[in-house]
N, C-alpha and C. Protein backbone atom coordinates (compact mmCIF):
# COMPACT_ATOMS: atom_id res chain seq x y z
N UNK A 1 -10.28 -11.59 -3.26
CA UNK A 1 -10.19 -10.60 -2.20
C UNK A 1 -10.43 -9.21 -2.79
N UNK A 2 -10.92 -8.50 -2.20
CA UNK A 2 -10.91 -6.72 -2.58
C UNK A 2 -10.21 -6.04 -2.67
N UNK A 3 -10.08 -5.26 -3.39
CA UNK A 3 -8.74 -3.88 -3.80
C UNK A 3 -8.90 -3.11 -2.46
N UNK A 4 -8.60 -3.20 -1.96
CA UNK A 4 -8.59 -2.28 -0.68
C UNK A 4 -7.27 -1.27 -0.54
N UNK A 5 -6.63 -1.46 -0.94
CA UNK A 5 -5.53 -0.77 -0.53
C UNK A 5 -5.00 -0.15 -1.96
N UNK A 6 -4.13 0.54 -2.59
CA UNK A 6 -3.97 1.57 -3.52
C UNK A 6 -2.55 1.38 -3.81
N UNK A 7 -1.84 1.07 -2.79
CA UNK A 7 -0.39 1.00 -2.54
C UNK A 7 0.28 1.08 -3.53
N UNK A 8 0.23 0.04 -4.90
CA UNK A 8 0.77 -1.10 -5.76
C UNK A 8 0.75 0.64 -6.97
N UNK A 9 -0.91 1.41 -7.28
CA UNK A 9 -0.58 2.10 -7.96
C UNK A 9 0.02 3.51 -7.44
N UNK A 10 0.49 3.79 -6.45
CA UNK A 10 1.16 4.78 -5.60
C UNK A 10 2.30 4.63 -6.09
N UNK A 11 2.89 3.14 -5.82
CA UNK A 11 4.57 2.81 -6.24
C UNK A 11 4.07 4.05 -7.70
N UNK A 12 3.40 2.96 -8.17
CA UNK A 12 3.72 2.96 -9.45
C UNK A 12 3.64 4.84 -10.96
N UNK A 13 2.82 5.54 -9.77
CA UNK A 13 2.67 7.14 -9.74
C UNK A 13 4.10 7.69 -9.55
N UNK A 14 4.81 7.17 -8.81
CA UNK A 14 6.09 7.79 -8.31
C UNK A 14 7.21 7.26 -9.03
N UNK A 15 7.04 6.41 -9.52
CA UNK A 15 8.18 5.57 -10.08
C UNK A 15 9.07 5.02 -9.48
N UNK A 16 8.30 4.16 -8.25
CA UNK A 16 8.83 3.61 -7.39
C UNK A 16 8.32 1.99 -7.46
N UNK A 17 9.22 1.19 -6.62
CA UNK A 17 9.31 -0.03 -7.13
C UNK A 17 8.93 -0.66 -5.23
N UNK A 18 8.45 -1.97 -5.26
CA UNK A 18 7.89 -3.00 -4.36
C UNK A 18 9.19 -2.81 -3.64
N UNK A 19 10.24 -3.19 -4.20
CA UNK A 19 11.25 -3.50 -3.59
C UNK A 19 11.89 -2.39 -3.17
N UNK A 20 11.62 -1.18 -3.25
CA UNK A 20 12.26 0.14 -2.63
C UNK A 20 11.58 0.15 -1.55
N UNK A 21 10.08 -0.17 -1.41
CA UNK A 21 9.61 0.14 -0.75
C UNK A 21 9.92 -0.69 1.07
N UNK A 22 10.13 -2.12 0.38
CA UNK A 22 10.38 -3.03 1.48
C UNK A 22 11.82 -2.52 2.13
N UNK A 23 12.50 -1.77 1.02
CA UNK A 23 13.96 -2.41 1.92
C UNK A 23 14.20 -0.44 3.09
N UNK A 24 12.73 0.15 2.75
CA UNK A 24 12.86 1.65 3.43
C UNK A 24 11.76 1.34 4.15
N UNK A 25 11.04 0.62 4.32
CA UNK A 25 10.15 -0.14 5.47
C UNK A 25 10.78 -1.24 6.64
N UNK A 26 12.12 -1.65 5.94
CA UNK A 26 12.65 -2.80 6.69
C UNK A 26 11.88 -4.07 6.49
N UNK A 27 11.12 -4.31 5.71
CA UNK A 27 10.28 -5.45 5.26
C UNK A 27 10.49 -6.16 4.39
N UNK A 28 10.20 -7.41 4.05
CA UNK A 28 10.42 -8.66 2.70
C UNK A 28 9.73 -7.76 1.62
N UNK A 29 10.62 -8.19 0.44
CA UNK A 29 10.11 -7.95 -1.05
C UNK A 29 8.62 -8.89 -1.17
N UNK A 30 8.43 -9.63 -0.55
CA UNK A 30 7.39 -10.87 0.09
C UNK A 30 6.03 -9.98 0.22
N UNK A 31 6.59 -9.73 1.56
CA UNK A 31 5.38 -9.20 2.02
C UNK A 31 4.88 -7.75 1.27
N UNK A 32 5.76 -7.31 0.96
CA UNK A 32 5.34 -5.81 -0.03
C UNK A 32 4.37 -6.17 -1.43
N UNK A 33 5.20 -7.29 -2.11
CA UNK A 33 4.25 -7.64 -3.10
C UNK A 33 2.52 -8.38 -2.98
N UNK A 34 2.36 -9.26 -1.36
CA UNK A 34 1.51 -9.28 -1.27
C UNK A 34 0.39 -7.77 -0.96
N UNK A 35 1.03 -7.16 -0.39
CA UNK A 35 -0.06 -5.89 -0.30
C UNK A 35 -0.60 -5.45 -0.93
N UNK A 36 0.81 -5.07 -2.35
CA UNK A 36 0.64 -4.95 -3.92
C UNK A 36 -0.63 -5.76 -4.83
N UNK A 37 -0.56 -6.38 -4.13
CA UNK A 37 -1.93 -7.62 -5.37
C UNK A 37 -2.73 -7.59 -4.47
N UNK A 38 -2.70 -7.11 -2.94
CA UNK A 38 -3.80 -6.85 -2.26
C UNK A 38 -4.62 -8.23 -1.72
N UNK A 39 -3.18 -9.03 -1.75
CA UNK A 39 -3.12 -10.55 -1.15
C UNK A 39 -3.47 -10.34 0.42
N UNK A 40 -2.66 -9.37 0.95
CA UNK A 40 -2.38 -9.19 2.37
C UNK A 40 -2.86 -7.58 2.57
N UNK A 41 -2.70 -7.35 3.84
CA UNK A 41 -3.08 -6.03 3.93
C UNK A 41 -1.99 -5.77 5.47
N UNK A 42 -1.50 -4.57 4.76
CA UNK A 42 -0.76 -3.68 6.23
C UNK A 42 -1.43 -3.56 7.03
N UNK A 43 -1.22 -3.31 8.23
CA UNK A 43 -1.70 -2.82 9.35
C UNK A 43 -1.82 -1.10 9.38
N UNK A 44 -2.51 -0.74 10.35
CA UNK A 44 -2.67 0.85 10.23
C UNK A 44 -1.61 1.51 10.07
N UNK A 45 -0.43 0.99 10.98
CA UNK A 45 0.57 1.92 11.07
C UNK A 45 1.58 1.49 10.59
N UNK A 46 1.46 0.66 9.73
CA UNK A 46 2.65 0.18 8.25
C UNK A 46 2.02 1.19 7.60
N UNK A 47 0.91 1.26 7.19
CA UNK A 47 0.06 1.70 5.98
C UNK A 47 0.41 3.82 6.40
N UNK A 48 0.44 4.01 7.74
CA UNK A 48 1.06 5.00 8.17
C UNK A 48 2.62 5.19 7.70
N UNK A 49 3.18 4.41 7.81
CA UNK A 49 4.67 4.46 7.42
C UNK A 49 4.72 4.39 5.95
N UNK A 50 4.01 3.52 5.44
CA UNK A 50 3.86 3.66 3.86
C UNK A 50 3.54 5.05 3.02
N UNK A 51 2.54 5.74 3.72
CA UNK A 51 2.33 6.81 3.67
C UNK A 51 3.37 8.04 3.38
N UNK A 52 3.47 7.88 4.36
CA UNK A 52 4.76 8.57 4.85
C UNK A 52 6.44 8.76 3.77
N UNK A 53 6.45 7.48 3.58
CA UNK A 53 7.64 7.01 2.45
C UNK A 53 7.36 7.81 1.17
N UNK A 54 5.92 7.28 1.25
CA UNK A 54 5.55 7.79 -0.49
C UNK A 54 5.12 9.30 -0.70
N UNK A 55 5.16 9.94 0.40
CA UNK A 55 4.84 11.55 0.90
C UNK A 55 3.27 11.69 0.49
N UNK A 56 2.37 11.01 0.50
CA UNK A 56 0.76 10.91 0.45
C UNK A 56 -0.14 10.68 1.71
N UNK A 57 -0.90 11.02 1.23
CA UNK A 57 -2.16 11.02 2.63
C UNK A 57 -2.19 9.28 3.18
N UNK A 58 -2.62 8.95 4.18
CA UNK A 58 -2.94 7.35 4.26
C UNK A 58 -4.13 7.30 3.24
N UNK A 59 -5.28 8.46 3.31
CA UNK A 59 -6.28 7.92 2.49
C UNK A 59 -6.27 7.79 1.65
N UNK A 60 -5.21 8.59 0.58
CA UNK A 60 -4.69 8.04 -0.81
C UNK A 60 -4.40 6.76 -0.97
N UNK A 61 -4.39 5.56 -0.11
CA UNK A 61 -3.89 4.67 -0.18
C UNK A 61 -5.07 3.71 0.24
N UNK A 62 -5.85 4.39 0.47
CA UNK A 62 -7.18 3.07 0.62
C UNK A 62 -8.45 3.59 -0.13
N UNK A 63 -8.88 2.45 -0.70
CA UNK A 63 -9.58 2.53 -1.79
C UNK A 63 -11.42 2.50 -1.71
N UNK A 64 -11.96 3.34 -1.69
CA UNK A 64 -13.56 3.71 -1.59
C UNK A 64 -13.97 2.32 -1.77
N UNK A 65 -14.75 2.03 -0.81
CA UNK A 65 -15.69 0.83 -1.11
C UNK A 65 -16.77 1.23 -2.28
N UNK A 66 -17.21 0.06 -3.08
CA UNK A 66 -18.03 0.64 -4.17
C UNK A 66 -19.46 0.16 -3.51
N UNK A 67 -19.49 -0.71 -2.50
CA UNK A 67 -21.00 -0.32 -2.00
C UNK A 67 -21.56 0.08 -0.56
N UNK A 68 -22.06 1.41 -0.75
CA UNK A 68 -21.87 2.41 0.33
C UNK A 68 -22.81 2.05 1.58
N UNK A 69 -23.19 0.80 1.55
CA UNK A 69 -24.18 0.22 2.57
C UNK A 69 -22.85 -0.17 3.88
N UNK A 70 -21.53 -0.43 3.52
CA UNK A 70 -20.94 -1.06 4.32
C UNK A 70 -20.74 -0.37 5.26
């Protein structure tokens, strides 16, 4: 699957952890780590709330496609 999402190194800029993140989202340590490996993907407005938590842009959190035809 594609890196799409940034999330995993955001935690990891802040010195914040998967599991902080789930339990200030109200979400599984589960589902946070899939986002993290970019198994799964949030929805807009998780990825809004994620945002938000981590005090960053949403677009900081999604990752440039590397081929610009898409």
């Amino acid at each position: 699957m594609a890196q799409l999402n940034r999330i995993k190194l955001a935690l990891v800029e802040q010195g914040k952890t998967g599991r902080w993140l789930a339990e200030e989202l109200g979400k599984s340590a589960c589902t946070v780590s899939k986002w993290c490996s970019n198994t799964a993907q949030p929805d807009l407005k998780t990825l809004a709330l994620i945002a938000q938590c981590l005090n960053v842009r949403v677009s900081d959190l999604i990752n440039e496609p590397k081929d610009r035809s898409m």
